[in-house]
PDB file of N, CA and C in Angstrom:
ATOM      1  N   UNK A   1       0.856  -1.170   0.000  1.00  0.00           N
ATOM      2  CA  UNK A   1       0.000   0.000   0.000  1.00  0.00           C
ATOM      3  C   UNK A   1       0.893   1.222   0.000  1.00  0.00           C
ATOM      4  N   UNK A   2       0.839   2.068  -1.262  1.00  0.00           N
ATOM      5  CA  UNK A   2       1.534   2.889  -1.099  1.00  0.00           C
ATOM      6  C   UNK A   2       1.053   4.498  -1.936  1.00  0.00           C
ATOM      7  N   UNK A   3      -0.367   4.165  -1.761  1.00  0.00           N
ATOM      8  CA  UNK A   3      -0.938   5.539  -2.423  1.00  0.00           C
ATOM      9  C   UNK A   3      -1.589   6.184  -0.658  1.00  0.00           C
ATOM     10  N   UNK A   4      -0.716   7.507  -0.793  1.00  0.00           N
ATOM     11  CA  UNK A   4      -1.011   8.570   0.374  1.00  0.00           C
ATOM     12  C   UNK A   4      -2.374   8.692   0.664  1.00  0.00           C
ATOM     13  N   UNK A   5      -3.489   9.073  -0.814  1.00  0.00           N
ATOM     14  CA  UNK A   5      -4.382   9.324  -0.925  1.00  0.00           C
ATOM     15  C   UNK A   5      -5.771   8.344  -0.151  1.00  0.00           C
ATOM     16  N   UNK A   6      -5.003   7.410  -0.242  1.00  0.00           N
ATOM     17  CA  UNK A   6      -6.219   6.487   0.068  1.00  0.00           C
ATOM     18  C   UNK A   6      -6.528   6.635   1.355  1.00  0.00           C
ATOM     19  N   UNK A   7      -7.685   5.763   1.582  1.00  0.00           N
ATOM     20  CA  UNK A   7      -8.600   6.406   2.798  1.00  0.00           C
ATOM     21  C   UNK A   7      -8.803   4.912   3.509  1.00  0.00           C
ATOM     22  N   UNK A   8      -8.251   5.027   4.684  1.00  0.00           N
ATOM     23  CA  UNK A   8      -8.076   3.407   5.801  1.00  0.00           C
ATOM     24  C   UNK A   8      -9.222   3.308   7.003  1.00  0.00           C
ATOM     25  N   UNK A   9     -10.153   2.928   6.905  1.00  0.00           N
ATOM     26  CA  UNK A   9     -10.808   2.540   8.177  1.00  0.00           C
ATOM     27  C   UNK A   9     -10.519   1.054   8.769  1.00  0.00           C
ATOM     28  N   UNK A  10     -11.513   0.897   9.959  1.00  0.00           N
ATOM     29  CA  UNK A  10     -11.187  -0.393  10.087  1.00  0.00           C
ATOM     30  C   UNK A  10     -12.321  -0.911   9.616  1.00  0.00           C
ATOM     31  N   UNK A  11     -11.978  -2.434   9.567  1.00  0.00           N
ATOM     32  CA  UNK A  11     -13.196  -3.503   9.113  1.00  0.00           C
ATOM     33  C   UNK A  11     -14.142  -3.793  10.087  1.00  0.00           C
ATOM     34  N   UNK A  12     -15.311  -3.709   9.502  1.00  0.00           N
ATOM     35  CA  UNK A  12     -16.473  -3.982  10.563  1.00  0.00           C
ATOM     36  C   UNK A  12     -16.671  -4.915  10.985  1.00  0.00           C
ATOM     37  N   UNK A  13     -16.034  -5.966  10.707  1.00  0.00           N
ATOM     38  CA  UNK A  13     -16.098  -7.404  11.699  1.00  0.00           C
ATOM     39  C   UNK A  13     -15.001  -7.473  12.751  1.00  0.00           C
ATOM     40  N   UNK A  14     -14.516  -6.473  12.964  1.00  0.00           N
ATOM     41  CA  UNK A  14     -13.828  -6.478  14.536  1.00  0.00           C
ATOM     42  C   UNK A  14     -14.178  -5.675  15.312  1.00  0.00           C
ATOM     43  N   UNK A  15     -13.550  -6.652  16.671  1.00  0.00           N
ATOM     44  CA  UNK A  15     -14.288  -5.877  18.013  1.00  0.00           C
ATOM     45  C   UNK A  15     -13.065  -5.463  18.728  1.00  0.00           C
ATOM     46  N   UNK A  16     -12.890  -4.547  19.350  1.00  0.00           N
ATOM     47  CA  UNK A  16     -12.213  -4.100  19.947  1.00  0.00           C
ATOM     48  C   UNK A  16     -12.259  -3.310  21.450  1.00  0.00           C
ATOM     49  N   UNK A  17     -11.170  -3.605  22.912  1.00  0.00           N
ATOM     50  CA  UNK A  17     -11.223  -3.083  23.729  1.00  0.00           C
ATOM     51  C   UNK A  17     -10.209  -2.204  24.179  1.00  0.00           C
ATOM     52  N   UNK A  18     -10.064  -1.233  25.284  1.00  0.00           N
ATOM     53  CA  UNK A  18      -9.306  -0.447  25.247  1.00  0.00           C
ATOM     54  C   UNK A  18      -9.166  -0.594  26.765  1.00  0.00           C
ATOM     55  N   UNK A  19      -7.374  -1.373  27.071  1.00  0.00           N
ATOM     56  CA  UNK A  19      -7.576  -2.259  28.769  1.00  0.00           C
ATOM     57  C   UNK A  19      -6.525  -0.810  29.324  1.00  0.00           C
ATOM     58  N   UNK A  20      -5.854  -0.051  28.502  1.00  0.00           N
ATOM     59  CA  UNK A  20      -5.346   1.002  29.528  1.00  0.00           C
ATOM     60  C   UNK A  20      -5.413   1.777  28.351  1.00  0.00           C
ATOM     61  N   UNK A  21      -4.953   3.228  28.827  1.00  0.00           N
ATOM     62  CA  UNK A  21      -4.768   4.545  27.841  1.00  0.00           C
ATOM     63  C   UNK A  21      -4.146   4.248  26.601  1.00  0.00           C
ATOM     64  N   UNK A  22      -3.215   3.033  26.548  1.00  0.00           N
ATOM     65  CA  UNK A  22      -2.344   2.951  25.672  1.00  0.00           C
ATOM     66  C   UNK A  22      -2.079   1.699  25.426  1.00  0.00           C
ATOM     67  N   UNK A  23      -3.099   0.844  25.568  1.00  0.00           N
ATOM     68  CA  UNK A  23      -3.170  -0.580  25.171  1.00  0.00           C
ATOM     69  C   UNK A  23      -4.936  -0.793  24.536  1.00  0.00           C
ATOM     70  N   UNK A  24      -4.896  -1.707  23.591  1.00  0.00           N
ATOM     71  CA  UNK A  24      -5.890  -1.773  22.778  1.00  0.00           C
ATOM     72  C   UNK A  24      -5.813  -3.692  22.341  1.00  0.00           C
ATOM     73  N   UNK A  25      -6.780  -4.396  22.318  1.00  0.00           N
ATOM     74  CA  UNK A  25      -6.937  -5.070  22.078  1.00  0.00           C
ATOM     75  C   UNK A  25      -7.825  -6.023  21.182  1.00  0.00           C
ATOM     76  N   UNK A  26      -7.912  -6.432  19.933  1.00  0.00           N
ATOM     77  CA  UNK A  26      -8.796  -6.318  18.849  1.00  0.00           C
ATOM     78  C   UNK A  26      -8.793  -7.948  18.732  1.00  0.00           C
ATOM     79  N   UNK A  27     -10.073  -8.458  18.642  1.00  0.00           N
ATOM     80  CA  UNK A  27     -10.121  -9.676  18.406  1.00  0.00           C
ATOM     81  C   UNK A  27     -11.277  -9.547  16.701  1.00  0.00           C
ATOM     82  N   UNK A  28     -10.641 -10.189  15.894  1.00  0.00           N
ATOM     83  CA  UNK A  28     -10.769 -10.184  14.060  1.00  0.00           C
ATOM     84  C   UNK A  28     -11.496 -11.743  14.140  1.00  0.00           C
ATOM     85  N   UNK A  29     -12.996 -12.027  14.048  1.00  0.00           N
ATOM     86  CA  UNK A  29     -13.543 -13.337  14.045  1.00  0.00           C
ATOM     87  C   UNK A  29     -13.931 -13.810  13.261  1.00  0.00           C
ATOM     88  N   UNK A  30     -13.272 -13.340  12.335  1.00  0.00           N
ATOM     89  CA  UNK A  30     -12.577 -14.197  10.890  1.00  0.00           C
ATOM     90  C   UNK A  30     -11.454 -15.057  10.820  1.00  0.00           C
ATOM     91  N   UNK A  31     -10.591 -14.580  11.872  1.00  0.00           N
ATOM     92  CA  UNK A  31      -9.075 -15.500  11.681  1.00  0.00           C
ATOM     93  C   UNK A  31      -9.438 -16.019  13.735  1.00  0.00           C
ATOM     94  N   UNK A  32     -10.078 -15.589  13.725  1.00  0.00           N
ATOM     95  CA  UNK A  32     -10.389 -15.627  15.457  1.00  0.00           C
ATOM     96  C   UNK A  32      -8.762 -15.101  15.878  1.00  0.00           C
ATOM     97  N   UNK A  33      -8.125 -14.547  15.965  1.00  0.00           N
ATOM     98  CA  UNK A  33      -7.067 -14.287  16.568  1.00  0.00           C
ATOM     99  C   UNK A  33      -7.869 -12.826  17.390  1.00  0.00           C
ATOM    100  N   UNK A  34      -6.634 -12.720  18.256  1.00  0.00           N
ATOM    101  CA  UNK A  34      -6.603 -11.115  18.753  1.00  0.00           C
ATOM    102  C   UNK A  34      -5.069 -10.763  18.643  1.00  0.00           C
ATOM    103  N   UNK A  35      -5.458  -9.286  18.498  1.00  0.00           N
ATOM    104  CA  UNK A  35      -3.761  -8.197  18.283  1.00  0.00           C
ATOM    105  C   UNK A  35      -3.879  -7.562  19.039  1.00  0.00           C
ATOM    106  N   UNK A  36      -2.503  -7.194  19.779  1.00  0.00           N
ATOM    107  CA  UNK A  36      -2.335  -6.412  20.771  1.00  0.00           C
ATOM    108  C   UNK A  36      -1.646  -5.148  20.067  1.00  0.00           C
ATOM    109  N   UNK A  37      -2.233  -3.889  20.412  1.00  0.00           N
ATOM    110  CA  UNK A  37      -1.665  -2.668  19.500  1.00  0.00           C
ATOM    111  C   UNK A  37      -0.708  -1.987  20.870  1.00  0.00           C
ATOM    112  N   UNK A  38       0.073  -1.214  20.171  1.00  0.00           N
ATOM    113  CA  UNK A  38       1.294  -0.681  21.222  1.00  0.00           C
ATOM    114  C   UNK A  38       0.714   1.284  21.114  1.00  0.00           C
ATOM    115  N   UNK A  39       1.228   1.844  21.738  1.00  0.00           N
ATOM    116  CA  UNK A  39       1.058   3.097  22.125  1.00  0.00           C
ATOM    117  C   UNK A  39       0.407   3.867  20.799  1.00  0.00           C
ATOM    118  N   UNK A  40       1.615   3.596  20.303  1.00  0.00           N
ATOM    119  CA  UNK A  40       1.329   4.473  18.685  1.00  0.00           C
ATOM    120  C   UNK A  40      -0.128   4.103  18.112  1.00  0.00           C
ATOM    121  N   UNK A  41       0.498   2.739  17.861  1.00  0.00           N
ATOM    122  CA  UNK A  41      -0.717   1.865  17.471  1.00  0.00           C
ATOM    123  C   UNK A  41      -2.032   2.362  17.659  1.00  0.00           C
ATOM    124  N   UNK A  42      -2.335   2.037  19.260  1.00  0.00           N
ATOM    125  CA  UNK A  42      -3.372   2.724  20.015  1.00  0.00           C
ATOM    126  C   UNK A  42      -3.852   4.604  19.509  1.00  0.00           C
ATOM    127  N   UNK A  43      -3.067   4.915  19.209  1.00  0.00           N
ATOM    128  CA  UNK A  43      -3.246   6.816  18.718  1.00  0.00           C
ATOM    129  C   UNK A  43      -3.530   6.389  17.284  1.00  0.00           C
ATOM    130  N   UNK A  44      -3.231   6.011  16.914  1.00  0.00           N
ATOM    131  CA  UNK A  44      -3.501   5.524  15.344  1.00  0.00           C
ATOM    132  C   UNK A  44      -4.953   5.084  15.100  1.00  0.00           C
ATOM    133  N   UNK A  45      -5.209   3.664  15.862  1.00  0.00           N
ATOM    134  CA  UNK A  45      -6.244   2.907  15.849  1.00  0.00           C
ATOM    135  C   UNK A  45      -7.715   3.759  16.542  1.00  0.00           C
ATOM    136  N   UNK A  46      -7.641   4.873  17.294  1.00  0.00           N
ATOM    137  CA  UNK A  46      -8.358   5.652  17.906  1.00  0.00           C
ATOM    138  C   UNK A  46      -8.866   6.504  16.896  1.00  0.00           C
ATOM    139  N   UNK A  47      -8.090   7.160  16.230  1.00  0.00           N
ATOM    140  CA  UNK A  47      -8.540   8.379  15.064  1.00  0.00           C
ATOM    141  C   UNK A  47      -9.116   7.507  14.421  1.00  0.00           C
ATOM    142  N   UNK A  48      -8.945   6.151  13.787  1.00  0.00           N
ATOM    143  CA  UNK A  48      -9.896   6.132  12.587  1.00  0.00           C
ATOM    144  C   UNK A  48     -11.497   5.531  13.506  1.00  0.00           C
ATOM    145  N   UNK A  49     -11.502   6.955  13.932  1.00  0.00           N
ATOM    146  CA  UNK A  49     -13.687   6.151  14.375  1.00  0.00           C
ATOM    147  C   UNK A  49     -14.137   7.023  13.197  1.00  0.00           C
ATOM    148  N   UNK A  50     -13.534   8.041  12.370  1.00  0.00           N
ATOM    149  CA  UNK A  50     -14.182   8.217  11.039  1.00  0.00           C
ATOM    150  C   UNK A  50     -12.502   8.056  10.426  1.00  0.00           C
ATOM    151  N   UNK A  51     -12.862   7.421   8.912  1.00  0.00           N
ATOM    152  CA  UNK A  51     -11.900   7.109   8.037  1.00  0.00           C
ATOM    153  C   UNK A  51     -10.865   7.979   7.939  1.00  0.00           C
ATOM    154  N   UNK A  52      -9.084   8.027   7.787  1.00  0.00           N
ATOM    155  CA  UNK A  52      -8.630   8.824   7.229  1.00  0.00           C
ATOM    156  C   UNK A  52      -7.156   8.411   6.216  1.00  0.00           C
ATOM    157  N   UNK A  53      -6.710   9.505   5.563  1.00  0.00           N
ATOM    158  CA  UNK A  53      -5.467   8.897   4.702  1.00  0.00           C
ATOM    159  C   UNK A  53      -4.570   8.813   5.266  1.00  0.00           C
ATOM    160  N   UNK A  54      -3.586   8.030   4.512  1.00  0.00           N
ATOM    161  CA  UNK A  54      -2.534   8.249   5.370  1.00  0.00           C
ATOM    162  C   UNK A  54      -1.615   9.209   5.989  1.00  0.00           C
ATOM    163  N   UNK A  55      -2.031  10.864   5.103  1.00  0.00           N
ATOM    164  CA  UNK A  55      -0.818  11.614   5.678  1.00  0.00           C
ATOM    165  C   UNK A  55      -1.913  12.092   6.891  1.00  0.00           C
ATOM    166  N   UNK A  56      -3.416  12.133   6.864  1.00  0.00           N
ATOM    167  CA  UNK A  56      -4.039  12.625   8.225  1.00  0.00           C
ATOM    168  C   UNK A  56      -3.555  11.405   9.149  1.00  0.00           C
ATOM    169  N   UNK A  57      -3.071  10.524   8.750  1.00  0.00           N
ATOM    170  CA  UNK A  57      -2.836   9.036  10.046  1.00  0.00           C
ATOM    171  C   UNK A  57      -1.540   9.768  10.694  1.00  0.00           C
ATOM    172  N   UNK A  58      -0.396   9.922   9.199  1.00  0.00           N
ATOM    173  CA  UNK A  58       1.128  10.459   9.995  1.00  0.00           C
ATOM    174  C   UNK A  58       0.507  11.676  11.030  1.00  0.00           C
ATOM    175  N   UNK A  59      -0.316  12.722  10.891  1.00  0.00           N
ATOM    176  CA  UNK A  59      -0.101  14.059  11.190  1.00  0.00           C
ATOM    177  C   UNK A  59      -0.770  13.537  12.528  1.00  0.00           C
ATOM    178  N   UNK A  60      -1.524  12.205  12.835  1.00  0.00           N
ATOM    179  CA  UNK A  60      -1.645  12.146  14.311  1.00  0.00           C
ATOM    180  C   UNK A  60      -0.453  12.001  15.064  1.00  0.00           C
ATOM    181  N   UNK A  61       0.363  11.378  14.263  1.00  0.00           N
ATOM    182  CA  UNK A  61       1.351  10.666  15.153  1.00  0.00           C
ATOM    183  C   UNK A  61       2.510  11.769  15.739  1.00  0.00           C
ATOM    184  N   UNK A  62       2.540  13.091  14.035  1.00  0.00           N
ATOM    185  CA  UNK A  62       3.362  14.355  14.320  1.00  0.00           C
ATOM    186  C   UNK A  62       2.917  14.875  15.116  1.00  0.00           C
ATOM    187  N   UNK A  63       1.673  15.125  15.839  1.00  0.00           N
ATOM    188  CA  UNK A  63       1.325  15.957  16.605  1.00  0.00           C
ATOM    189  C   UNK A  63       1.588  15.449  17.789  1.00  0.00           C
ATOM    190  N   UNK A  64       1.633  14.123  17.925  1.00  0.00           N
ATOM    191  CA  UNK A  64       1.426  13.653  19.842  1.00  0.00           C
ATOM    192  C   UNK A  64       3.055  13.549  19.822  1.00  0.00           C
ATOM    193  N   UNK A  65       4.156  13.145  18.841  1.00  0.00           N
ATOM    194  CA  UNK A  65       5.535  12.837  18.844  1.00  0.00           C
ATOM    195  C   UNK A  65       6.362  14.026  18.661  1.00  0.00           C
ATOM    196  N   UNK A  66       5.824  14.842  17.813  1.00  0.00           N
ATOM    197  CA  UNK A  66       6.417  16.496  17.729  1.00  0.00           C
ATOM    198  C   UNK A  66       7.519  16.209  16.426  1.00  0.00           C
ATOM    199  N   UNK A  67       7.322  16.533  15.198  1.00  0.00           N
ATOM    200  CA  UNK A  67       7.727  16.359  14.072  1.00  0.00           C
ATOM    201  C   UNK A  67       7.003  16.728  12.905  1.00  0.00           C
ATOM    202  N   UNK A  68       7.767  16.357  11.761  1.00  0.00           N
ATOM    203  CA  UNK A  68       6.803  16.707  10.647  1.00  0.00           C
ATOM    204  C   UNK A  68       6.201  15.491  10.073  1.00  0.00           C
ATOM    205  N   UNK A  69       4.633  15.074   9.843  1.00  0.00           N
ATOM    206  CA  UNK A  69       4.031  14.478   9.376  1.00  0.00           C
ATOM    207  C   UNK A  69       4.840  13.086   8.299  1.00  0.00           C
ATOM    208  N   UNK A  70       5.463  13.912   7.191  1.00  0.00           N
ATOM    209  CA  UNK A  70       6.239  13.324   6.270  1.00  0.00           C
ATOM    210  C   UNK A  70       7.515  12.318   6.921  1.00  0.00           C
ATOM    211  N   UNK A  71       7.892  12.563   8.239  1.00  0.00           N
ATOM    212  CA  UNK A  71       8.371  11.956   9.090  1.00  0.00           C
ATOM    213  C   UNK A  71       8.026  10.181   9.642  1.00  0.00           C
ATOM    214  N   UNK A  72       6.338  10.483   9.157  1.00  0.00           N
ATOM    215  CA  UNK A  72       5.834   9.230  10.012  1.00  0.00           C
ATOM    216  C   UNK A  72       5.225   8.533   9.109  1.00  0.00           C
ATOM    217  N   UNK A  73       5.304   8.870   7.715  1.00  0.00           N
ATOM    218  CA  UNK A  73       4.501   8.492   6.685  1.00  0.00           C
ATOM    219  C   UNK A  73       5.098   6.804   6.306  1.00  0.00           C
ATOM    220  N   UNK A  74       5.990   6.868   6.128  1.00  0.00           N
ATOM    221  CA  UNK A  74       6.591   5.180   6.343  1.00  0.00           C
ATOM    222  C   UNK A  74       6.147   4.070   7.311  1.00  0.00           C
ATOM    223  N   UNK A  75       6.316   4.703   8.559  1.00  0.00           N
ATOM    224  CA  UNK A  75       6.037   4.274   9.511  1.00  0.00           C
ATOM    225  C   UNK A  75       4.074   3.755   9.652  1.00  0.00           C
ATOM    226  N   UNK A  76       3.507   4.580   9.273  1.00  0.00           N
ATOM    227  CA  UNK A  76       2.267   4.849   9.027  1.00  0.00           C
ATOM    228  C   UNK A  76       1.966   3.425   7.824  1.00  0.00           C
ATOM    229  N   UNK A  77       2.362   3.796   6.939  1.00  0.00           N
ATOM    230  CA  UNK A  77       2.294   3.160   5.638  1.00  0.00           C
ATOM    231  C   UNK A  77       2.517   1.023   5.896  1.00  0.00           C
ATOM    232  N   UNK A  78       3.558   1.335   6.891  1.00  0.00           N
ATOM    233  CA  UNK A  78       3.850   0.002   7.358  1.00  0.00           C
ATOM    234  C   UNK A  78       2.805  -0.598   7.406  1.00  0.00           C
ATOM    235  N   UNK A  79       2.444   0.314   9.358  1.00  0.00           N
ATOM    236  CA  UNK A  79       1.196  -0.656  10.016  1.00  0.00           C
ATOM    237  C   UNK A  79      -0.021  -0.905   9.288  1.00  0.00           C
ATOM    238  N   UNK A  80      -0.102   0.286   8.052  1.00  0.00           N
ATOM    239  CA  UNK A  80      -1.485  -0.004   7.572  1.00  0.00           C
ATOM    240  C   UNK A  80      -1.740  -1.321   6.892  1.00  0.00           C
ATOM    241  N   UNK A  81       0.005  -1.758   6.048  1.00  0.00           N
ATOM    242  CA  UNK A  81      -0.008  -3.015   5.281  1.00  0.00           C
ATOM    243  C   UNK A  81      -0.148  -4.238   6.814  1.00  0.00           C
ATOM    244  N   UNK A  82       0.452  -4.097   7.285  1.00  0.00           N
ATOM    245  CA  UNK A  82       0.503  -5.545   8.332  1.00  0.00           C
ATOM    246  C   UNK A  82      -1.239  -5.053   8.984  1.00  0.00           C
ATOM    247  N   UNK A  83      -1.624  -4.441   9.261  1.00  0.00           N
ATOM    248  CA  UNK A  83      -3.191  -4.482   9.753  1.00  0.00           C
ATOM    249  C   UNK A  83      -3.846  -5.009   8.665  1.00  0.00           C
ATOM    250  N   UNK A  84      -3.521  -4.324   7.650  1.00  0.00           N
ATOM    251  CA  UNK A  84      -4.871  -4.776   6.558  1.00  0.00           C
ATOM    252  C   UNK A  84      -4.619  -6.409   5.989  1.00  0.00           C
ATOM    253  N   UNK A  85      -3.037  -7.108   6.297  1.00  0.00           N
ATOM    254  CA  UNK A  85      -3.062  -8.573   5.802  1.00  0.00           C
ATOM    255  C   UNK A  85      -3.907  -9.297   7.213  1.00  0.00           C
ATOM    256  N   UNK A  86      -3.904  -8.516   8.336  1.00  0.00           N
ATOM    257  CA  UNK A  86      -4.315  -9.380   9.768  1.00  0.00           C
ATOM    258  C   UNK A  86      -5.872  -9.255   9.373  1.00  0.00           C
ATOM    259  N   UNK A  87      -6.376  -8.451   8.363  1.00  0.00           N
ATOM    260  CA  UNK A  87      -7.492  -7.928   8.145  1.00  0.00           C
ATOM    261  C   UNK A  87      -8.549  -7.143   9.306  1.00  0.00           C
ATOM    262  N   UNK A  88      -7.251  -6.138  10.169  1.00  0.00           N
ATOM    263  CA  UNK A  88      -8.444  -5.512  10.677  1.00  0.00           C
ATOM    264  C   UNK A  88      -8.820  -4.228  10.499  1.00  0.00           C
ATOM    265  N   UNK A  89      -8.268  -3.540   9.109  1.00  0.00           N
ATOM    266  CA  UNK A  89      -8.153  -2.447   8.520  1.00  0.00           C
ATOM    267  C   UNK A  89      -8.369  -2.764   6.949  1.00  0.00           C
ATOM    268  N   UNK A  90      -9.222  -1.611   6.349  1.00  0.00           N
ATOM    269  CA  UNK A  90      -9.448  -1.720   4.990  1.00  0.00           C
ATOM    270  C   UNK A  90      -9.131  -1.044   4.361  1.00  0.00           C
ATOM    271  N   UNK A  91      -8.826  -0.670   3.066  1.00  0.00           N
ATOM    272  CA  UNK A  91      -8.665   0.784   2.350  1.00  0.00           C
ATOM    273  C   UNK A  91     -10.252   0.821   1.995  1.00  0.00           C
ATOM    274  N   UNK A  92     -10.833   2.211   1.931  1.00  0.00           N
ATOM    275  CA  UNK A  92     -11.955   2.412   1.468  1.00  0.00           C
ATOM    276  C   UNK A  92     -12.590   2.574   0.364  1.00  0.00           C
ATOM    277  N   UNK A  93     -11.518   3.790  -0.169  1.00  0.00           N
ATOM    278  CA  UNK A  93     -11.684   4.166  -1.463  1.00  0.00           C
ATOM    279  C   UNK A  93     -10.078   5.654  -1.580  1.00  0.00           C
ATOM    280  N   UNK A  94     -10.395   5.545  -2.884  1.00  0.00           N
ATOM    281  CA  UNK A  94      -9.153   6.643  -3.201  1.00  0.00           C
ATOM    282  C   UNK A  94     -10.041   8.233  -2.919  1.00  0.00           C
ATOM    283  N   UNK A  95      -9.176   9.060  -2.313  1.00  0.00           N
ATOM    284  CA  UNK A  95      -9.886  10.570  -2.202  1.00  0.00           C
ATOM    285  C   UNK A  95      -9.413  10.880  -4.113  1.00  0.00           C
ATOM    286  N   UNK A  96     -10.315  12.074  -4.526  1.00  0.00           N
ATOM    287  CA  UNK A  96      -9.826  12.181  -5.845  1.00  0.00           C
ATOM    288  C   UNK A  96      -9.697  13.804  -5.383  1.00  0.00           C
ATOM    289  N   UNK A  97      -9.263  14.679  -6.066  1.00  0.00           N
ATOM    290  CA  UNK A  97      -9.178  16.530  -6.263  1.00  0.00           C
ATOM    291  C   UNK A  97     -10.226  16.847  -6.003  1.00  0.00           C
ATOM    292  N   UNK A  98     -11.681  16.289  -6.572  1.00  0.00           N
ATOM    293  CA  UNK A  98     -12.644  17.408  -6.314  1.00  0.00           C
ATOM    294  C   UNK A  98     -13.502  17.015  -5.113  1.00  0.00           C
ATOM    295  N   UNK A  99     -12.877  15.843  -4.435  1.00  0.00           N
ATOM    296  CA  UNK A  99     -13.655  15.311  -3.305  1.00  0.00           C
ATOM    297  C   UNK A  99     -12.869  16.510  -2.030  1.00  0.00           C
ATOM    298  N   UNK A 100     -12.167  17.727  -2.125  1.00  0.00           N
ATOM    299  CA  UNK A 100     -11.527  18.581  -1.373  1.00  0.00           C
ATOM    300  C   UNK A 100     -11.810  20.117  -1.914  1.00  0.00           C
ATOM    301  N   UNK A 101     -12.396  20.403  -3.065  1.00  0.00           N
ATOM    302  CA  UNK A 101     -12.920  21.282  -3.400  1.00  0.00           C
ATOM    303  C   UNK A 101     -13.632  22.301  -3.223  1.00  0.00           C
TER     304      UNK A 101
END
């Protein structure tokens, strides 16, 4: 996954709990597993209760870590591929120019 533009929610067949400020726990009952998300993770996995791209995903992470966005965009870009093979994240759809107009 490597278009900025695109737009990541999570998949509606997972459930998820939140056991401290900074621990998150998602059980996917499709593969029945559960994932344990780490701090970031957790700031990440919180913003999308409405969908966003990836550079609004980095600019959470710039804001709570103190940096520039473009900083975290890799990083960002990662978790979205390893979430979305665990399948608990989807791409939605591509934003296009006039959907910002």
């Amino acid at each position: 996954m490597n278009h900025l533009q695109s737009i990541i929610g999570r998949a509606t067949q997972v459930c998820y709990t939140q056991i401290a400020h900074d621990e998150i726990v998602i059980l996917n009952p499709i593969d029945e597993n559960f994932y344990h998300l780490n701090e970031s993770a957790v700031d990440l996995w919180l913003s999308l209760e409405t969908p966003k791209t990836v550079l609004e995903l980095a600019q959470v992470l710039a804001k709570k870590y103190a940096g520039h966005a473009k900083l975290y965009q890799q990083d960002v870009i990662d978790w979205i591929d390893d979430t979305k093979q665990k399948g608990i994240l989807i791409t939605m759809e591509n934003v296009n120019a006039t959907t910002h107009a």
